[in-house]
PDB file of N, CA and C in Angstrom:
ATOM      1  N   UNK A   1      -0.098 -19.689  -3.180  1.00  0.00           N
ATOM      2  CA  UNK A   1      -0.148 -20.474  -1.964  1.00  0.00           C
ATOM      3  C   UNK A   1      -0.461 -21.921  -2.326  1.00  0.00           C
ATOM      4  N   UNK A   2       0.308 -23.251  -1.817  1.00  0.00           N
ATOM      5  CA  UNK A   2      -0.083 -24.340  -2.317  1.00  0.00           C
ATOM      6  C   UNK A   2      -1.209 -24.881  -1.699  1.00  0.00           C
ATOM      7  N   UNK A   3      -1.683 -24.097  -0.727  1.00  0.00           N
ATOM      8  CA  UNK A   3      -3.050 -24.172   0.220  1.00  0.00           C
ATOM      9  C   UNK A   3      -4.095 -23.135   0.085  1.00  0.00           C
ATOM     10  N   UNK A   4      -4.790 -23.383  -0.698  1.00  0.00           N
ATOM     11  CA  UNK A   4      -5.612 -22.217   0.199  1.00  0.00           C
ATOM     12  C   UNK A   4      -6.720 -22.369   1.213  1.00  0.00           C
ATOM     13  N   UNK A   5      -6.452 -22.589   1.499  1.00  0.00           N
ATOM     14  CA  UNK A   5      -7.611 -22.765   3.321  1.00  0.00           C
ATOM     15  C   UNK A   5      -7.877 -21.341   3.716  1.00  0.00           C
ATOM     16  N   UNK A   6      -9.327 -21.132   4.370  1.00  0.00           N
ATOM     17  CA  UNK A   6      -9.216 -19.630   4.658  1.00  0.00           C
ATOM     18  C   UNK A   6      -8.466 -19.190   5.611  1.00  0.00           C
ATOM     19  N   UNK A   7      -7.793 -20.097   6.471  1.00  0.00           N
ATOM     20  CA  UNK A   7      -6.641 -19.404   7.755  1.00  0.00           C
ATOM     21  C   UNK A   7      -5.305 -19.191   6.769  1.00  0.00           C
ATOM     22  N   UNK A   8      -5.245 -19.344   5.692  1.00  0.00           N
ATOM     23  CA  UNK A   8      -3.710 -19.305   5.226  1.00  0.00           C
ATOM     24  C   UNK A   8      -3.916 -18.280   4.216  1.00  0.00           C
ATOM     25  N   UNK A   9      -5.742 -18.297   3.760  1.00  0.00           N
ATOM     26  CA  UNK A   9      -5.586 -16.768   2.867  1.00  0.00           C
ATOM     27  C   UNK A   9      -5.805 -15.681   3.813  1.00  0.00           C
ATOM     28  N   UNK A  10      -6.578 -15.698   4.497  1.00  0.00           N
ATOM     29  CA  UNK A  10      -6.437 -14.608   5.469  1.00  0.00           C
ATOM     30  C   UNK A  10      -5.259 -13.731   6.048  1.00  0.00           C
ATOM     31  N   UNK A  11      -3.948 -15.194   6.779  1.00  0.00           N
ATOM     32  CA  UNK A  11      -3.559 -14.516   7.279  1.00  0.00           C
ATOM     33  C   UNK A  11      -2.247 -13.818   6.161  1.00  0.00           C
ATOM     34  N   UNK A  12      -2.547 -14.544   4.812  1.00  0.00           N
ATOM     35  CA  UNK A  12      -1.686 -13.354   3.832  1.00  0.00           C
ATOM     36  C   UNK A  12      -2.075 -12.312   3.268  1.00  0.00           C
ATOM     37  N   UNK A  13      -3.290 -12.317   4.005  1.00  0.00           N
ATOM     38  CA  UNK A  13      -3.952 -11.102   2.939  1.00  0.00           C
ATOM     39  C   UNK A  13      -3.676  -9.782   4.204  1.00  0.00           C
ATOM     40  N   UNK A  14      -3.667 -10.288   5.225  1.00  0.00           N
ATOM     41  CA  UNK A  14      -3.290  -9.306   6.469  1.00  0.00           C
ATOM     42  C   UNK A  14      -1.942  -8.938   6.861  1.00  0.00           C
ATOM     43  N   UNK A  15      -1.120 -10.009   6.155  1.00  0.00           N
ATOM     44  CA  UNK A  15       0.911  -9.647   6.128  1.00  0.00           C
ATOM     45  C   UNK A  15       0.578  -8.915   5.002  1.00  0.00           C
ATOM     46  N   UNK A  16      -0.261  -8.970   3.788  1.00  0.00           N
ATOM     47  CA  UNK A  16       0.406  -7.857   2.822  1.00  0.00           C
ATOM     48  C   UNK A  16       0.113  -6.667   3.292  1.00  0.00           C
ATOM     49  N   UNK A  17      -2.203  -6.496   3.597  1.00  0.00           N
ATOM     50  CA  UNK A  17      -2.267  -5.016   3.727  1.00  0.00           C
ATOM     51  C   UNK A  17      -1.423  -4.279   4.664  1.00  0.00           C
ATOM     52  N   UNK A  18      -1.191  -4.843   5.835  1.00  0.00           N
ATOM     53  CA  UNK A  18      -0.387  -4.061   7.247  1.00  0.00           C
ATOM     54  C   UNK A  18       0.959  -3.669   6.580  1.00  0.00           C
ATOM     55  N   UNK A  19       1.469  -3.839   5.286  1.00  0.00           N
ATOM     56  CA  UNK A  19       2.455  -3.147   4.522  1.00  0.00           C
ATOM     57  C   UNK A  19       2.298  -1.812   3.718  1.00  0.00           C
ATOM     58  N   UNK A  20       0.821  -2.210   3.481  1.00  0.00           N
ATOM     59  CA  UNK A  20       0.243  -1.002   2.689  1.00  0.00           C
ATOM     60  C   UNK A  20      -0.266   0.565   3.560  1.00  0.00           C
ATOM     61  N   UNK A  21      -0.392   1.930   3.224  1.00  0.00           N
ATOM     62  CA  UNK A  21      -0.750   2.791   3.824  1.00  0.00           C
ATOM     63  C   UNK A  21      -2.488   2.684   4.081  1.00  0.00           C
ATOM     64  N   UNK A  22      -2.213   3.267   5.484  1.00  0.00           N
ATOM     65  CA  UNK A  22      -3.229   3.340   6.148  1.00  0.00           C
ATOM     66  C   UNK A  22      -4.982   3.174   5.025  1.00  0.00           C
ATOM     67  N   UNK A  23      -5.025   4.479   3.840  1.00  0.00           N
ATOM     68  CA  UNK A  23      -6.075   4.262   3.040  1.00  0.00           C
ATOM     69  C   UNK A  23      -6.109   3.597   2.533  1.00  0.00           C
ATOM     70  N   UNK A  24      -5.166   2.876   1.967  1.00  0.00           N
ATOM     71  CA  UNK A  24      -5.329   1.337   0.876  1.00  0.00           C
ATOM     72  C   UNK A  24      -5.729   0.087   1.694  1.00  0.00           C
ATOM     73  N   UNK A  25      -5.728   0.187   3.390  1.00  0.00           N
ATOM     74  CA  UNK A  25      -6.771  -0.815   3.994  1.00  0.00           C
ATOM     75  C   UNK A  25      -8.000  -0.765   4.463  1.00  0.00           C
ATOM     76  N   UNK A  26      -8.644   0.328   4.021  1.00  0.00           N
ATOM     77  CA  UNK A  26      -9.398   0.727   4.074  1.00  0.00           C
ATOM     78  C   UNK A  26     -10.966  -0.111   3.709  1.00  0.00           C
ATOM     79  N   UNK A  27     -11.106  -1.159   2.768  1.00  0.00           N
ATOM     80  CA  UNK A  27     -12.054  -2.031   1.865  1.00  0.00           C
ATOM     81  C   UNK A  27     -11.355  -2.961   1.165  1.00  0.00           C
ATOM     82  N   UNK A  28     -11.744  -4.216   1.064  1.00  0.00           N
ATOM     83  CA  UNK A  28     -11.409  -4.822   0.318  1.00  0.00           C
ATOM     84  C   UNK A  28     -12.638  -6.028  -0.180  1.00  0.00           C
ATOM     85  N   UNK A  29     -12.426  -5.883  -1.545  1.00  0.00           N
ATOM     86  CA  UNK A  29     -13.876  -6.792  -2.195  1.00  0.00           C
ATOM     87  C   UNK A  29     -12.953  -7.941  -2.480  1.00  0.00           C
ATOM     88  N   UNK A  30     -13.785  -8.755  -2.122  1.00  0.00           N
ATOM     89  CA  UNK A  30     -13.607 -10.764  -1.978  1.00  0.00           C
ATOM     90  C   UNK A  30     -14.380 -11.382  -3.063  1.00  0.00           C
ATOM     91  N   UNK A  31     -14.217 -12.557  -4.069  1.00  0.00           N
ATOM     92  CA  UNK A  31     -15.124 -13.365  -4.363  1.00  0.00           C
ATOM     93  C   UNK A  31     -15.612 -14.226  -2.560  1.00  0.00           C
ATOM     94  N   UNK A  32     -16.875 -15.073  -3.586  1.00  0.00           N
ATOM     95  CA  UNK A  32     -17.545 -16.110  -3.011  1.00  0.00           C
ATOM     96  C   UNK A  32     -16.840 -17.353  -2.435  1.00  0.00           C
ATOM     97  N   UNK A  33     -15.540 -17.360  -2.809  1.00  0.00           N
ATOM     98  CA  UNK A  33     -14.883 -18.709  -2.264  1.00  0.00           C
ATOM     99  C   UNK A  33     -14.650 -18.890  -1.125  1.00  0.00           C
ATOM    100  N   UNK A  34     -14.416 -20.516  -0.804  1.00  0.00           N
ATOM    101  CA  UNK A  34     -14.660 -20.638   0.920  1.00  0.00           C
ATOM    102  C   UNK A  34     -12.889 -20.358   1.215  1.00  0.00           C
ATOM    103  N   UNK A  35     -11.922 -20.285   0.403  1.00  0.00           N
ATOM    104  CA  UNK A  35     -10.936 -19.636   0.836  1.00  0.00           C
ATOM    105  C   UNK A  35     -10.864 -17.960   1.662  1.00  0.00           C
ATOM    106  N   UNK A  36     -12.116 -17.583   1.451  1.00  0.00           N
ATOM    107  CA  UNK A  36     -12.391 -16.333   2.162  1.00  0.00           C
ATOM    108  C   UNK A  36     -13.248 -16.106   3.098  1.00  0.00           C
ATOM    109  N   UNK A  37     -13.627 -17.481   3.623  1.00  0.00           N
ATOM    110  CA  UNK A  37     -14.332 -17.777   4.957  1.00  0.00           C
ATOM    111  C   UNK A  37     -13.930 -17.177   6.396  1.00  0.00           C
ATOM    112  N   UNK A  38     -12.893 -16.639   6.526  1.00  0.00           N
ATOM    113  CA  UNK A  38     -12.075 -16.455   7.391  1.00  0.00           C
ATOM    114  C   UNK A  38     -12.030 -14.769   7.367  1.00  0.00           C
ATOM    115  N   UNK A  39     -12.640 -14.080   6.445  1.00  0.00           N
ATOM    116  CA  UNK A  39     -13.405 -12.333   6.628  1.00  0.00           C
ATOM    117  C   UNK A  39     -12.915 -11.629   7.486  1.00  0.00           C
ATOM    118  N   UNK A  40     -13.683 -12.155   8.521  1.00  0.00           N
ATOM    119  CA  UNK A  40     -13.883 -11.562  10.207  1.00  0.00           C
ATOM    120  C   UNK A  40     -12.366 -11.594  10.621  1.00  0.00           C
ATOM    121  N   UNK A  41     -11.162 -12.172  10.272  1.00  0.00           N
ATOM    122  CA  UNK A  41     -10.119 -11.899  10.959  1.00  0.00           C
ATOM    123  C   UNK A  41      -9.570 -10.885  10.609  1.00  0.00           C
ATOM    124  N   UNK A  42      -9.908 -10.759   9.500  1.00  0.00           N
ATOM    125  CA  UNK A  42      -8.909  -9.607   8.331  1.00  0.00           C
ATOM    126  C   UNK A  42      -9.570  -7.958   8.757  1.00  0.00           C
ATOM    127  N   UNK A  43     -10.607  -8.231   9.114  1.00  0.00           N
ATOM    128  CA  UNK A  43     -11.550  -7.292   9.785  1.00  0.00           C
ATOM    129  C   UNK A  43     -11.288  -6.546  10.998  1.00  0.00           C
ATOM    130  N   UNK A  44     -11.093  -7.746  12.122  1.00  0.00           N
ATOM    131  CA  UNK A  44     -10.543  -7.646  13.500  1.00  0.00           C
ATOM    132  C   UNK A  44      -9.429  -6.921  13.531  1.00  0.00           C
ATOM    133  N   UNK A  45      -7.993  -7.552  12.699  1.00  0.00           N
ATOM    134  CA  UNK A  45      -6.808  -7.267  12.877  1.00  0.00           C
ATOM    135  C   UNK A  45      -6.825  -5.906  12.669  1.00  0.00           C
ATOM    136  N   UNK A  46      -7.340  -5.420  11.124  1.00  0.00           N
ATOM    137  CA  UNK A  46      -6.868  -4.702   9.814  1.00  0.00           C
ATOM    138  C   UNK A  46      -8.134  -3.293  10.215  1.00  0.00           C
ATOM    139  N   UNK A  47      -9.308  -3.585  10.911  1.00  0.00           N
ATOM    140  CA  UNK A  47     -10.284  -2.831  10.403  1.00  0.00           C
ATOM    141  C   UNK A  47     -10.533  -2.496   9.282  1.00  0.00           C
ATOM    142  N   UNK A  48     -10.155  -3.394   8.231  1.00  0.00           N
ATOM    143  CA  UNK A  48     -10.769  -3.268   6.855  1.00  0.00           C
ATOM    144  C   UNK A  48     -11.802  -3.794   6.951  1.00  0.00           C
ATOM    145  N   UNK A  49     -12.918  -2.906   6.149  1.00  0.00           N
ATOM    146  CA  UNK A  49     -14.356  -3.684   5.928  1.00  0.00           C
ATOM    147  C   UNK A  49     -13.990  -4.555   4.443  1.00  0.00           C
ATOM    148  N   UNK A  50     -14.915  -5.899   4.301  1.00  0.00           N
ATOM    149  CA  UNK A  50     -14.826  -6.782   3.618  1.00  0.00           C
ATOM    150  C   UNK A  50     -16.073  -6.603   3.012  1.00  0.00           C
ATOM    151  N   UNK A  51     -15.921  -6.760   1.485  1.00  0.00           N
ATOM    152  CA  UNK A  51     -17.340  -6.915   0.808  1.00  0.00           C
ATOM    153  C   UNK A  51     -17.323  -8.000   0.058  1.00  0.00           C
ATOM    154  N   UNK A  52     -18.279  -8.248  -0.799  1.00  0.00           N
ATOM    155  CA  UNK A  52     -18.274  -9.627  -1.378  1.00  0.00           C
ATOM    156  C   UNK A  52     -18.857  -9.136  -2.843  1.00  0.00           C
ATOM    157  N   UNK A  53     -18.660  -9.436  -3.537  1.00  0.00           N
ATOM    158  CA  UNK A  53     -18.643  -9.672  -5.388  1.00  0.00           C
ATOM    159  C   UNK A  53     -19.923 -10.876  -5.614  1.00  0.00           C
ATOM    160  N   UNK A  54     -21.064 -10.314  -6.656  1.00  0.00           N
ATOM    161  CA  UNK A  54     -22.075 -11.065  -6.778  1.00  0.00           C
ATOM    162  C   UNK A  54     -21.222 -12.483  -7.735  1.00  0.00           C
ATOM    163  N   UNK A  55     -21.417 -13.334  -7.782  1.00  0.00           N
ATOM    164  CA  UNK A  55     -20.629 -14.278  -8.187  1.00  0.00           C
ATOM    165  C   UNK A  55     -21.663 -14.078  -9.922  1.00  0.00           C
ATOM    166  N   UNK A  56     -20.274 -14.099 -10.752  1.00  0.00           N
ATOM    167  CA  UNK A  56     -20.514 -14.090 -12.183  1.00  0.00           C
ATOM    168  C   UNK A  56     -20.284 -12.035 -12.434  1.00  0.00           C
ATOM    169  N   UNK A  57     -20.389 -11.574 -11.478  1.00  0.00           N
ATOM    170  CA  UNK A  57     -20.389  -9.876 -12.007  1.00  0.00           C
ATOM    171  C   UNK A  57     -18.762  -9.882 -11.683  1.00  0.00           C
ATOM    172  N   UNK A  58     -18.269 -10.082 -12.637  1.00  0.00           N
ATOM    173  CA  UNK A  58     -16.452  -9.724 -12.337  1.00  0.00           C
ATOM    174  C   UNK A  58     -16.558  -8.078 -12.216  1.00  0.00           C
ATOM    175  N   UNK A  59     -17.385  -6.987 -13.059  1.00  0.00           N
ATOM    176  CA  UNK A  59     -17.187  -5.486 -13.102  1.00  0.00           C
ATOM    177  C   UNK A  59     -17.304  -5.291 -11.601  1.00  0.00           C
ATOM    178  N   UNK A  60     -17.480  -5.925 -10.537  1.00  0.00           N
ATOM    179  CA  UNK A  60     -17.656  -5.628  -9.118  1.00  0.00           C
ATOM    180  C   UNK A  60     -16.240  -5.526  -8.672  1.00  0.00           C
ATOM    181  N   UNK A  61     -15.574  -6.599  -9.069  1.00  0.00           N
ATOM    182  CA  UNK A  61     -14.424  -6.242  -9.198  1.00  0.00           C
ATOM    183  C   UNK A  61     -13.284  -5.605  -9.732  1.00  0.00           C
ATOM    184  N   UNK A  62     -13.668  -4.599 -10.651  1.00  0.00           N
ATOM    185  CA  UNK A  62     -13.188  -3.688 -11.605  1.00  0.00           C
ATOM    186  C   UNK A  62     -11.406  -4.157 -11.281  1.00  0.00           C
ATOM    187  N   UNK A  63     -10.903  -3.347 -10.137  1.00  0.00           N
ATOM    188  CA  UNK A  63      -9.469  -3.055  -9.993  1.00  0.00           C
ATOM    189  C   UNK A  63      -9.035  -4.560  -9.952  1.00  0.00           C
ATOM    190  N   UNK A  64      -9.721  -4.970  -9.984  1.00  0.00           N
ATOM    191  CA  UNK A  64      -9.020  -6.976  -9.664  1.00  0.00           C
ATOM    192  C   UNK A  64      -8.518  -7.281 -10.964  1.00  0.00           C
ATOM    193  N   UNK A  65      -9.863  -7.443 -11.442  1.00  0.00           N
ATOM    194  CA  UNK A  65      -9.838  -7.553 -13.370  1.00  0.00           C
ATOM    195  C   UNK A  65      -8.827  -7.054 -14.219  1.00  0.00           C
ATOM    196  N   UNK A  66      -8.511  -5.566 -13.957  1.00  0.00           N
ATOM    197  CA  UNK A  66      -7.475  -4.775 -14.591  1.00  0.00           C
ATOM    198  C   UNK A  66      -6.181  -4.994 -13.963  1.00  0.00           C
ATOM    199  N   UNK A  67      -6.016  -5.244 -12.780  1.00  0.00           N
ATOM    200  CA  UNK A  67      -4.541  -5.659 -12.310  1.00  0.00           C
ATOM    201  C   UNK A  67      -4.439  -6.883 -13.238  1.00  0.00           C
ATOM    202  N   UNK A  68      -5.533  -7.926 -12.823  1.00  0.00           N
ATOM    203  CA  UNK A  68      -5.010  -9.418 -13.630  1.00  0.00           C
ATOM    204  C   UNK A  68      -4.266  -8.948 -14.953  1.00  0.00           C
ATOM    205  N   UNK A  69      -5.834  -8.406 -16.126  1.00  0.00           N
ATOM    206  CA  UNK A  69      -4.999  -7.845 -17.267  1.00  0.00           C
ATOM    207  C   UNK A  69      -3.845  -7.671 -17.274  1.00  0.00           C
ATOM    208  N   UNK A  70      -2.951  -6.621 -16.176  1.00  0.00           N
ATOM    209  CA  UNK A  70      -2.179  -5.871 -16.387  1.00  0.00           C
ATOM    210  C   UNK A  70      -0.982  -6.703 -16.354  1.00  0.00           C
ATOM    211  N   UNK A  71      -0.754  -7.661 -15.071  1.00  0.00           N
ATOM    212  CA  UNK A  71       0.317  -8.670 -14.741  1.00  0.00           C
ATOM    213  C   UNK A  71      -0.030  -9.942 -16.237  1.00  0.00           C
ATOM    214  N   UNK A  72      -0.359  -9.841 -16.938  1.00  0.00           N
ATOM    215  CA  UNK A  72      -0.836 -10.792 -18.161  1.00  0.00           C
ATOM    216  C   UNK A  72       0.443  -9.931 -19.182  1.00  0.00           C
ATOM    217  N   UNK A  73       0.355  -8.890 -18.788  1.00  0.00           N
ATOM    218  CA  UNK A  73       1.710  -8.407 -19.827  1.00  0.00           C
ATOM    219  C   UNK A  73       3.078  -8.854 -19.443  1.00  0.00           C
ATOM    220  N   UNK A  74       3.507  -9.399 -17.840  1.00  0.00           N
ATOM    221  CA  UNK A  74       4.659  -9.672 -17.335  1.00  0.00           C
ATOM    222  C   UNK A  74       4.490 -11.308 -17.833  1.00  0.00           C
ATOM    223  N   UNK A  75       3.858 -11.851 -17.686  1.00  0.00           N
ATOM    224  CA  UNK A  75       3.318 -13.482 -17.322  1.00  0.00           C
ATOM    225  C   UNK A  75       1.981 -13.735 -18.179  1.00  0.00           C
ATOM    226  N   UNK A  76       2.462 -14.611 -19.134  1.00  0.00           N
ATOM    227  CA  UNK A  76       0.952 -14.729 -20.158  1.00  0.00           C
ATOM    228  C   UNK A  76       0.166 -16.057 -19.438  1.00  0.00           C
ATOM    229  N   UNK A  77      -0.733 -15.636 -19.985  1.00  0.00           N
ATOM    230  CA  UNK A  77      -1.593 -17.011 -19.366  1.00  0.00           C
ATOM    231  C   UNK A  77      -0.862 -18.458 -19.496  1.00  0.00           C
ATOM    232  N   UNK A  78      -1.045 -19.202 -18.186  1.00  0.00           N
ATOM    233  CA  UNK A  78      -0.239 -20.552 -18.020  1.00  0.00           C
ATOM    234  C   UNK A  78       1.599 -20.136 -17.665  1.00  0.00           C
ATOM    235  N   UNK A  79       1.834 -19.425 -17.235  1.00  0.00           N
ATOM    236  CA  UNK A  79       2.775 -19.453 -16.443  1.00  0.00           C
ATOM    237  C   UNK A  79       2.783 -20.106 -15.381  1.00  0.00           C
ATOM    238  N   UNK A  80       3.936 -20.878 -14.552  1.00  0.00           N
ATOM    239  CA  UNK A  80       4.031 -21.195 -13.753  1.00  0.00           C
ATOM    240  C   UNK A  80       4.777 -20.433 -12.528  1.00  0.00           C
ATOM    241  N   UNK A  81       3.516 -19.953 -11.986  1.00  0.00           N
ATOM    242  CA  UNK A  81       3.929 -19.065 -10.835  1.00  0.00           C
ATOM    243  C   UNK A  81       5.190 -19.418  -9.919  1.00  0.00           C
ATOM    244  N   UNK A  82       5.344 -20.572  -9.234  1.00  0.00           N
ATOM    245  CA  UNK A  82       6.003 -21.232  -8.735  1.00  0.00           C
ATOM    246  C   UNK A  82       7.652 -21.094  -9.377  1.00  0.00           C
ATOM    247  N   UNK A  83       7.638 -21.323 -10.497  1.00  0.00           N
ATOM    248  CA  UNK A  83       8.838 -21.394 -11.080  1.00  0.00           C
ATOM    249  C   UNK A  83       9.529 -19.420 -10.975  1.00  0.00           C
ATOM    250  N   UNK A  84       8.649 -18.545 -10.798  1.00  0.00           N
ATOM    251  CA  UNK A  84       9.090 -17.403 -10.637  1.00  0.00           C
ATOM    252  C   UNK A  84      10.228 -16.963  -9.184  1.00  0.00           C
ATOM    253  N   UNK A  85      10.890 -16.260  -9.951  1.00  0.00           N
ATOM    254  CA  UNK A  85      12.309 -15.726  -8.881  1.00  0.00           C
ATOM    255  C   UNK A  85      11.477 -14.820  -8.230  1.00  0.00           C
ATOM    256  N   UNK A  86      11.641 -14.532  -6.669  1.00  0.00           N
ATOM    257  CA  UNK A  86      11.465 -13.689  -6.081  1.00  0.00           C
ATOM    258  C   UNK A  86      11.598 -11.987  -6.140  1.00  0.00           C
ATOM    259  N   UNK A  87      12.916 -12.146  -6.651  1.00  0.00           N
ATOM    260  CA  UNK A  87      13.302 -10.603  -8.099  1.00  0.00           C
ATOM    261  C   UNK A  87      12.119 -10.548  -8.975  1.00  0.00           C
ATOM    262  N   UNK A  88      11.603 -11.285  -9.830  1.00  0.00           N
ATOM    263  CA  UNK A  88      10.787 -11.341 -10.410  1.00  0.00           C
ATOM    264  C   UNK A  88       9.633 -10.869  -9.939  1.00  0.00           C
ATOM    265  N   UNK A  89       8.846 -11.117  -9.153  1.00  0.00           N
ATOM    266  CA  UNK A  89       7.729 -11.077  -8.569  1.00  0.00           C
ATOM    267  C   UNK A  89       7.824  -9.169  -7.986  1.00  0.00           C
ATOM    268  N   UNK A  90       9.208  -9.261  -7.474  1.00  0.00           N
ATOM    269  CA  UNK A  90       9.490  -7.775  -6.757  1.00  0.00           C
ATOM    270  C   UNK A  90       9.454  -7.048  -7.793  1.00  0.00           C
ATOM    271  N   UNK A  91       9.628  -7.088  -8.637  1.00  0.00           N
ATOM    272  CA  UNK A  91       9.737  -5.900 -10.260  1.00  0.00           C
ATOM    273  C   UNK A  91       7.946  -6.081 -10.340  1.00  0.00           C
ATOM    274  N   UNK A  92       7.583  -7.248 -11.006  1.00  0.00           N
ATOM    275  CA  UNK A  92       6.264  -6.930 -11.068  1.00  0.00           C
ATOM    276  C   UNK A  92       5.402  -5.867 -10.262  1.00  0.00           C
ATOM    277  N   UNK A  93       5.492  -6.337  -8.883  1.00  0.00           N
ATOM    278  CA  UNK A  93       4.994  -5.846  -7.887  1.00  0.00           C
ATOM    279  C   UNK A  93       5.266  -4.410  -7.610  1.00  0.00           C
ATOM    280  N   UNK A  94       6.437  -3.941  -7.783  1.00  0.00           N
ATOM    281  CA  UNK A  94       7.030  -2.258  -7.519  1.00  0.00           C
ATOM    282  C   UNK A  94       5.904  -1.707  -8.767  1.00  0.00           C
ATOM    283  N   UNK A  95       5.681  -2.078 -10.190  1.00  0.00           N
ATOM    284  CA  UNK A  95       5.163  -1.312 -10.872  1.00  0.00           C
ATOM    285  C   UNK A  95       3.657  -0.912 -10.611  1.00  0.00           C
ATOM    286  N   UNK A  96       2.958  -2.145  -9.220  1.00  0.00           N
ATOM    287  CA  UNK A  96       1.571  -2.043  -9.312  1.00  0.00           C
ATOM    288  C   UNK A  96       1.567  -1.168  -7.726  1.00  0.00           C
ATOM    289  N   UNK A  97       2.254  -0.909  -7.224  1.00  0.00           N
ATOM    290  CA  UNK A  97       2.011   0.219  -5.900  1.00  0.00           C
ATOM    291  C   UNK A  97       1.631   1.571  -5.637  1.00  0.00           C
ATOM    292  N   UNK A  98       0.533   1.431  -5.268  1.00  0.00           N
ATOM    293  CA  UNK A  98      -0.417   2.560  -4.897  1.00  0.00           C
ATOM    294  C   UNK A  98       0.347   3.787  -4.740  1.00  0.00           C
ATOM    295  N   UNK A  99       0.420   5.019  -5.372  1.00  0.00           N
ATOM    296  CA  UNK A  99       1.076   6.082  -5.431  1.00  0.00           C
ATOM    297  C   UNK A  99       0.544   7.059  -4.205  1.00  0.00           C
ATOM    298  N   UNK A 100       1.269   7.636  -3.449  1.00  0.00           N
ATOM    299  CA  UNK A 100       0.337   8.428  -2.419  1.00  0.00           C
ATOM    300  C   UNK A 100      -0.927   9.540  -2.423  1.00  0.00           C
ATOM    301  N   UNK A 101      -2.020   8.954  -1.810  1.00  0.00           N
ATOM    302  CA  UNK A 101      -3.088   9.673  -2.073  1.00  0.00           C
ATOM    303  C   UNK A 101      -2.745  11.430  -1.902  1.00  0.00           C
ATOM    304  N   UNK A 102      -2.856  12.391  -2.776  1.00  0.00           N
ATOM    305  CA  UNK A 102      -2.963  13.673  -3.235  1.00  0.00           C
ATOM    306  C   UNK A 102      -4.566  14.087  -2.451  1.00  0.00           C
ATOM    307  N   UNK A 103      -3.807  14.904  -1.692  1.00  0.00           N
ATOM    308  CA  UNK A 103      -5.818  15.839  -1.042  1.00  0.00           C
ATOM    309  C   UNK A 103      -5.625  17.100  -1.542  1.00  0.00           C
ATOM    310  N   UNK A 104      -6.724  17.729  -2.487  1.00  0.00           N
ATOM    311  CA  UNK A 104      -6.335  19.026  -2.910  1.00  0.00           C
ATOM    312  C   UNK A 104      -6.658  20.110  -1.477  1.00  0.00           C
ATOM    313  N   UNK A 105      -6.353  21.535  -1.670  1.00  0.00           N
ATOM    314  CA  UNK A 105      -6.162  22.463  -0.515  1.00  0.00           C
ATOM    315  C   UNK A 105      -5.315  21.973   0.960  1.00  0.00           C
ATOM    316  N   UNK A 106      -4.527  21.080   0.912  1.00  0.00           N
ATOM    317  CA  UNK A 106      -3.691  20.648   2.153  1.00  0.00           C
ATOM    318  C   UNK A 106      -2.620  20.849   1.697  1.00  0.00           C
TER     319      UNK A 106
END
């Protein structure tokens, strides 16, 4: 985003989850930045509860950390996001999608 203001992260963080299944909106952990000032909307819309990450404990963020890692194999550090094809981004993205939650005895 060439903005991030918290009305412009918010309201992308609420076009992606409302794509995602019902349990994957379930929580979502935030850093401290004032790009995430804007919580309570993502809340309202989404009924996702919002938590917050002690600033400096990245392991709070475990799944954040390991996605980054993981997209570091498509895109090494200092890529220019911007310059990426939309194809591009869609391949990345298909490989990191939540597989459907499995309930055993159902």
């Amino acid at each position: 985003m060439p903005k991030k203001t918290a009305e412009k992260t918010s309201a992308a963080i609420i076009n992606q989850l409302q794509s995602l299944p019902f349990y994957a909106q379930q929580t979502l952990t935030m850093d401290n930045g004032a790009e995430n000032a804007k919580h309570e909307d993502i809340s309202k819309s989404l009924g996702t509860k919002c938590y917050f990450a002690h600033p400096y404990h990245s392991w709070q963020r475990g799944t954040n950390e390991n996605t980054n890692d993981l997209i570091r194999w498509y895109l090494p550090e200092g890529t220019d996001f911007s310059k990426l094809l939309d194809e591009q981004i869609m391949y990345i993205e298909s490989n990191f999608k939540p597989s459907p939650k499995k309930v055993s005895g159902v």
